[in-house]
Protein backbone atom coordinates (compact mmCIF):
# COMPACT_ATOMS: atom_id res chain seq x y z
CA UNK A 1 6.99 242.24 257.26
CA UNK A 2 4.64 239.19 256.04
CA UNK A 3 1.14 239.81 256.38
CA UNK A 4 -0.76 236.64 257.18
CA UNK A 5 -4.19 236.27 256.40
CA UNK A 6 -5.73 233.36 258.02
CA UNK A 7 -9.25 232.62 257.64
CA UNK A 8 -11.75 230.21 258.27
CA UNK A 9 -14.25 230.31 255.62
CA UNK A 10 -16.74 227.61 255.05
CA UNK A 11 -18.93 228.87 251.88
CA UNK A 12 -16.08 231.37 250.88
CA UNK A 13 -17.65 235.13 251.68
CA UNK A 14 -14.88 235.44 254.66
CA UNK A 15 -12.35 234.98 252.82
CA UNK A 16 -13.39 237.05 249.92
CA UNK A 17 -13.38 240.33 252.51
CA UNK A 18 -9.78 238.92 253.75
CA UNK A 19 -8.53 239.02 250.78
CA UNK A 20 -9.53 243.11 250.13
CA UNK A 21 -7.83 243.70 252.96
CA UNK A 22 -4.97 241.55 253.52
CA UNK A 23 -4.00 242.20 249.91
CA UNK A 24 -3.77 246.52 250.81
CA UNK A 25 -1.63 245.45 253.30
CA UNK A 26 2.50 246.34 252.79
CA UNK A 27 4.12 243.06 252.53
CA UNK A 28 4.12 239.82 250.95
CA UNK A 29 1.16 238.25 251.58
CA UNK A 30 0.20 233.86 253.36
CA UNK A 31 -2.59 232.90 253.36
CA UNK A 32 -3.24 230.31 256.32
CA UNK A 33 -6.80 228.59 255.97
CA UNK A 34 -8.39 227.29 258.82
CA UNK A 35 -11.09 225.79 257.81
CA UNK A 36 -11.04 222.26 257.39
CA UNK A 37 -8.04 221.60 259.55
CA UNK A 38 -5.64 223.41 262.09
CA UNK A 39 -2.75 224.76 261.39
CA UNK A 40 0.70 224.21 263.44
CA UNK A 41 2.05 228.22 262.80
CA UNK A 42 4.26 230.35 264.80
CA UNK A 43 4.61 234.42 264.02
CA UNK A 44 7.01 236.83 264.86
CA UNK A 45 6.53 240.51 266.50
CA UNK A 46 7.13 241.92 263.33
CA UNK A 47 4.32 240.37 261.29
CA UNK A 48 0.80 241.16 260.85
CA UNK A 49 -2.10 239.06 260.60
CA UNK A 50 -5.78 239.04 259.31
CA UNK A 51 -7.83 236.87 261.25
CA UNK A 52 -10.69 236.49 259.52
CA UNK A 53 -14.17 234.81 260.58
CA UNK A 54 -17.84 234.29 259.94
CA UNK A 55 -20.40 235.22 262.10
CA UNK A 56 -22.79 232.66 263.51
CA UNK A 57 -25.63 234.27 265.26
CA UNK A 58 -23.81 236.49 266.73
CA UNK A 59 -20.72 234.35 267.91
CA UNK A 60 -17.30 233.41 266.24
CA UNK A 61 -17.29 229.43 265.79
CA UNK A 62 -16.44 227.75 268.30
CA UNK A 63 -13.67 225.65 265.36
CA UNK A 64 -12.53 228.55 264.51
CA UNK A 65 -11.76 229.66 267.92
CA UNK A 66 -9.96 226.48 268.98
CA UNK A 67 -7.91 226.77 265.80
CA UNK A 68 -7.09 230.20 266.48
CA UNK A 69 -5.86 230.15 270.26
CA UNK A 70 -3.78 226.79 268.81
CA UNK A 71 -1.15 229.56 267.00
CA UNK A 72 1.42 230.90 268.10
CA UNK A 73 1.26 234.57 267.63
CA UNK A 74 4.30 236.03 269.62
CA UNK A 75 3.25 239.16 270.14
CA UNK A 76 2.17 239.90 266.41
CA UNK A 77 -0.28 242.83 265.46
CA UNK A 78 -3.71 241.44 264.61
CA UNK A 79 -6.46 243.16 262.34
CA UNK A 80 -9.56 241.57 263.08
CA UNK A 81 -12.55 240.74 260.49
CA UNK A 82 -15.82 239.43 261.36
CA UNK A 83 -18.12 238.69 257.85
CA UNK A 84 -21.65 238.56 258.67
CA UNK A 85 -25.07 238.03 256.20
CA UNK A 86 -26.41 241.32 256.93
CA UNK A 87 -28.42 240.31 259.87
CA UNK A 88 -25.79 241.26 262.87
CA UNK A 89 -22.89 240.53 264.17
CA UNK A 90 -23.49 241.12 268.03
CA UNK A 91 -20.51 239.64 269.88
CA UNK A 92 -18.73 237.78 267.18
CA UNK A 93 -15.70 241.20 267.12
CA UNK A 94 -15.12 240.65 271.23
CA UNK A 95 -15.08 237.08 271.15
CA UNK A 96 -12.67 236.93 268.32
CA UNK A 97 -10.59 239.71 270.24
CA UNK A 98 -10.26 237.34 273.34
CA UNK A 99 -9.43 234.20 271.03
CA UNK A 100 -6.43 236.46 269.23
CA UNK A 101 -5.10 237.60 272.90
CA UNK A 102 -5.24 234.21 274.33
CA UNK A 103 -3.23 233.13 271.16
CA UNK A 104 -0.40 236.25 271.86
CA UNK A 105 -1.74 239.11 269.22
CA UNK A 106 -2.00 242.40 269.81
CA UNK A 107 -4.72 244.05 268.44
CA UNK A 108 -4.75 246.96 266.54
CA UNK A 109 -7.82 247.42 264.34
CA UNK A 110 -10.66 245.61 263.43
CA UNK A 111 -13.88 245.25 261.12
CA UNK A 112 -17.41 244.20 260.37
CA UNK A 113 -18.12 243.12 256.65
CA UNK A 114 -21.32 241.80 255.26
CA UNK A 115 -20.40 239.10 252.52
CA UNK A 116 -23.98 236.72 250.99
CA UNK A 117 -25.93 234.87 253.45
CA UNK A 118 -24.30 231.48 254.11
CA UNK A 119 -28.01 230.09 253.61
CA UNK A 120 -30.21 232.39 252.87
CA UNK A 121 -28.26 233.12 249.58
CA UNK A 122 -30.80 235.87 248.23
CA UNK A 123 -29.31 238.71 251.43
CA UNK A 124 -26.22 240.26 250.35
CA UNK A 125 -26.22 239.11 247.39
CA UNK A 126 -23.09 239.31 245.32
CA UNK A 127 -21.50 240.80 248.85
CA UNK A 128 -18.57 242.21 249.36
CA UNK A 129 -18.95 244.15 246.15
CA UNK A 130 -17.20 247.05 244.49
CA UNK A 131 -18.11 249.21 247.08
CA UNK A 132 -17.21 246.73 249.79
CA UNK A 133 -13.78 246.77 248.14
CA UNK A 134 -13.07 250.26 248.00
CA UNK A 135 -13.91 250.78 252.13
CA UNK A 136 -12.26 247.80 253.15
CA UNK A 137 -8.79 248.98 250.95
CA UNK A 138 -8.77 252.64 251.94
CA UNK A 139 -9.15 250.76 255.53
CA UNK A 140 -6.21 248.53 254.73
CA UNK A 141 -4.17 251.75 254.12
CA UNK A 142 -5.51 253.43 257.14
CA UNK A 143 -4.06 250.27 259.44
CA UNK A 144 -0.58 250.69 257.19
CA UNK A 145 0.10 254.11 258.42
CA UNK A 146 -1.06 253.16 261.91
CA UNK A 147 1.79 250.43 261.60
CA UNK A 148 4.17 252.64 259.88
CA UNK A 149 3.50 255.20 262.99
CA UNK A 150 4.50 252.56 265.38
CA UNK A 151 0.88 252.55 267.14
CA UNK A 152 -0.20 249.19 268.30
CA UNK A 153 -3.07 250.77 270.80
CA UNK A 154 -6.13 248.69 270.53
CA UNK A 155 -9.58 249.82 269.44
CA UNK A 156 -12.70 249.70 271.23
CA UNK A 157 -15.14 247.05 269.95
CA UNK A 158 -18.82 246.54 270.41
CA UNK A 159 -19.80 243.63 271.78
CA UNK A 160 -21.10 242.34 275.16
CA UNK A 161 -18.89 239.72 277.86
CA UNK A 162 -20.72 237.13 278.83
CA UNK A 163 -21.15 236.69 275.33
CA UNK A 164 -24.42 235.54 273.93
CA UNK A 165 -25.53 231.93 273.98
CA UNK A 166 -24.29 230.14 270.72
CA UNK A 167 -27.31 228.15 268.56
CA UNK A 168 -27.19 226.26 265.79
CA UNK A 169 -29.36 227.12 262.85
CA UNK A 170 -30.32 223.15 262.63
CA UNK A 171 -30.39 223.46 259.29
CA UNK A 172 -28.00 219.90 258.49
CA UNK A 173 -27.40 219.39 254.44
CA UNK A 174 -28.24 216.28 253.11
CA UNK A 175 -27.59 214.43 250.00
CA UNK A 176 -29.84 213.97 247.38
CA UNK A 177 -30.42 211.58 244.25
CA UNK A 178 -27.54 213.14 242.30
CA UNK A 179 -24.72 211.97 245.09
CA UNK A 180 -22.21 209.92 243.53
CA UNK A 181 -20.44 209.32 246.81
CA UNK A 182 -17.14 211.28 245.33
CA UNK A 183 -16.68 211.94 249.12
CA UNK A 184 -15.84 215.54 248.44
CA UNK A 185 -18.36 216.69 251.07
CA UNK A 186 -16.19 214.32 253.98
CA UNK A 187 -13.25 215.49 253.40
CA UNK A 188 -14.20 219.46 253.01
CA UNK A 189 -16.58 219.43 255.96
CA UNK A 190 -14.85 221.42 258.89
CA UNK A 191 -16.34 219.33 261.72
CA UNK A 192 -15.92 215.92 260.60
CA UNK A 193 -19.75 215.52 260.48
CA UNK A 194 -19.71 213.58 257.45
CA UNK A 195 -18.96 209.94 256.66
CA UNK A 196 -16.25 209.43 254.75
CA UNK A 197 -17.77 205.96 253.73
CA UNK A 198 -20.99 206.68 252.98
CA UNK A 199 -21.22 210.79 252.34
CA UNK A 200 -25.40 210.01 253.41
CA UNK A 201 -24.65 209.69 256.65
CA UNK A 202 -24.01 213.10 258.56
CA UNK A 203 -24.04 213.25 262.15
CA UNK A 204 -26.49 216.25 263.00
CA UNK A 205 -24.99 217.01 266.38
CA UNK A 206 -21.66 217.43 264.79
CA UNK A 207 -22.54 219.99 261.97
CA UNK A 208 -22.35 223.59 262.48
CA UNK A 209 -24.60 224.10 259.21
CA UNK A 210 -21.56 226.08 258.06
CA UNK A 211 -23.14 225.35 254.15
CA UNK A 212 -19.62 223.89 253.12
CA UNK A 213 -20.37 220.65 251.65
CA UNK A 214 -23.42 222.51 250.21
CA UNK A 215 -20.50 224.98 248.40
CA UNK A 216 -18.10 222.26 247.37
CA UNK A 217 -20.10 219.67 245.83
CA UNK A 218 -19.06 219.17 242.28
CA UNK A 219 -22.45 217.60 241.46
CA UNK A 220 -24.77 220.15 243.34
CA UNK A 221 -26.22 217.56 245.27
CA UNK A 222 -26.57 218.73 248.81
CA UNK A 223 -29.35 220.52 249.96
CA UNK A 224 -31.10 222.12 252.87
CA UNK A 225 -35.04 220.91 253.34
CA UNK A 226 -36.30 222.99 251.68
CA UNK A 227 -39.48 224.28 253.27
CA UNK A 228 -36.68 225.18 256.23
CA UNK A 229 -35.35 227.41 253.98
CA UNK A 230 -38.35 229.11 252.70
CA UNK A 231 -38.86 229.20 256.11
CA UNK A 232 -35.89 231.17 257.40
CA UNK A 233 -35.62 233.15 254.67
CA UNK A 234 -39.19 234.55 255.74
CA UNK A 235 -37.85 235.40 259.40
CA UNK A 236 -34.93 237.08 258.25
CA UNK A 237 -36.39 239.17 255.82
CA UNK A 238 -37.10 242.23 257.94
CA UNK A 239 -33.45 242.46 259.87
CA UNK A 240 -31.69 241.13 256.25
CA UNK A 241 -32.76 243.30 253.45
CA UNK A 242 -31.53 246.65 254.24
CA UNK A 243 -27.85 247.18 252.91
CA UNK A 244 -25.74 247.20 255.76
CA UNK A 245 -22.55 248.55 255.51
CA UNK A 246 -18.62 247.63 256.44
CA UNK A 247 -17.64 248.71 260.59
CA UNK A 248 -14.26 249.93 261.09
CA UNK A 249 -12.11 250.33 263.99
CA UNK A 250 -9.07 251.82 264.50
């Protein structure tokens, strides 16, 4: 069987935890990344799929559901993997559960990982580590014999329907005096918010402060204001510091 692990991974922390498990997995391994752009893919009954996502307060984005129910799953078994900073991940497993059904999955295990704060980079630090690694590949081996066994049944997920409201951090990247206009940041950013043209223009309605341009740039010149940042990393430091560990269902 092929074991596609499709991701969409702005900063790089989702696809890290994809990785541990889609890599445990029997099978040769495709990666499909969803980030930046869609991806025209159809799968077979046989094959199994990691569908892997960040958490944004609580919800799976709403690009990387519309890329998701745009695949063609025919009926192939899904693991699911939501990657959160260690604050929560509230609906984001349920949500991402409807998205794979509407796209023709069947589910048949899932997980919560905690990978470093997108922007508040000092929470989970260095996250998913060693110990990350070894839960998430006994997991992996745990969803191979389930496979092996024939037993698609799907697990029960936390999570509420109506799903929470979705809000945006606000927090929108901007360039500063070391931009050399390489345009890296357009053509990485997932939402399009950027000007091609001139990379200091960003429409702020259109960014999902997904901290990818921030990641990419090959001159470290995108930024958050920072007394924002100060400023959220002060209201999450009660519900981020405490080591939170990986969720499984099967």
């Amino acid at each position: 069987m092929n074991v596609y692990e499709i991701f969409f991974s702005p900063t790089g922390g989702t696809r890290k935890a994809a990785d541990l498990v889609a890599q445990a997995l029997p099978g040769e391994v495709i990666p499909v990344d969803l980030t930046v752009h869609p991806a025209a893919l159809a799968l077979t009954a046989q094959d199994v799929a990691v569908l892997a996502v960040p958490s944004y307060g609580g919800r799976v984005p709403a690009l990387a559901v519309e890329r998701l129910v745009g695949l063609q799953a025919n009926g192939a078994r899904a693991v699911l993997l939501c990657v959160y900073g260690n604050r929560a991940y509230e609906d984001t497993l349920v949500e991402l559960r409807d998205a794979a059904v509407q796209a023709g999955f069947r589910v048949v295990a899932a997980a919560a990982a905690v990978a470093e704060h997108s922007i508040a980079r000092q929470f989970a630090a260095g996250r998913p580590d060693a110990a990350d690694a070894e839960t998430l590949r006994a997991f992996a081996g745990r969803i191979a014999d389930k496979l092996t066994a024939g037993d698609d049944t799907e697990p029960a997920l936390p999570g509420n329907r109506p799903y929470k409201k979705a809000g945006g951090s606000g927090m929108v990247p901007k360039p500063t005096a070391d931009c050399t206009g390489c345009g890296t940041c357009a053509r990485e950013c997932p939402a399009g918010a950027i000007d091609p043209a001139d990379p200091h223009s960003v429409n702020s309605d259109a960014c999902i402060s997904c901290m990818r341009c921030v990641s990419v740039c090959p001159q470290g010149a995108r930024k958050v204001n920072g007394v924002m940042l100060t400023a959220v990393g002060l209201a999450l430091k009660k519900v981020c510091s405490g080591r939170k560990e990986p969720e499984l269902f099967l």
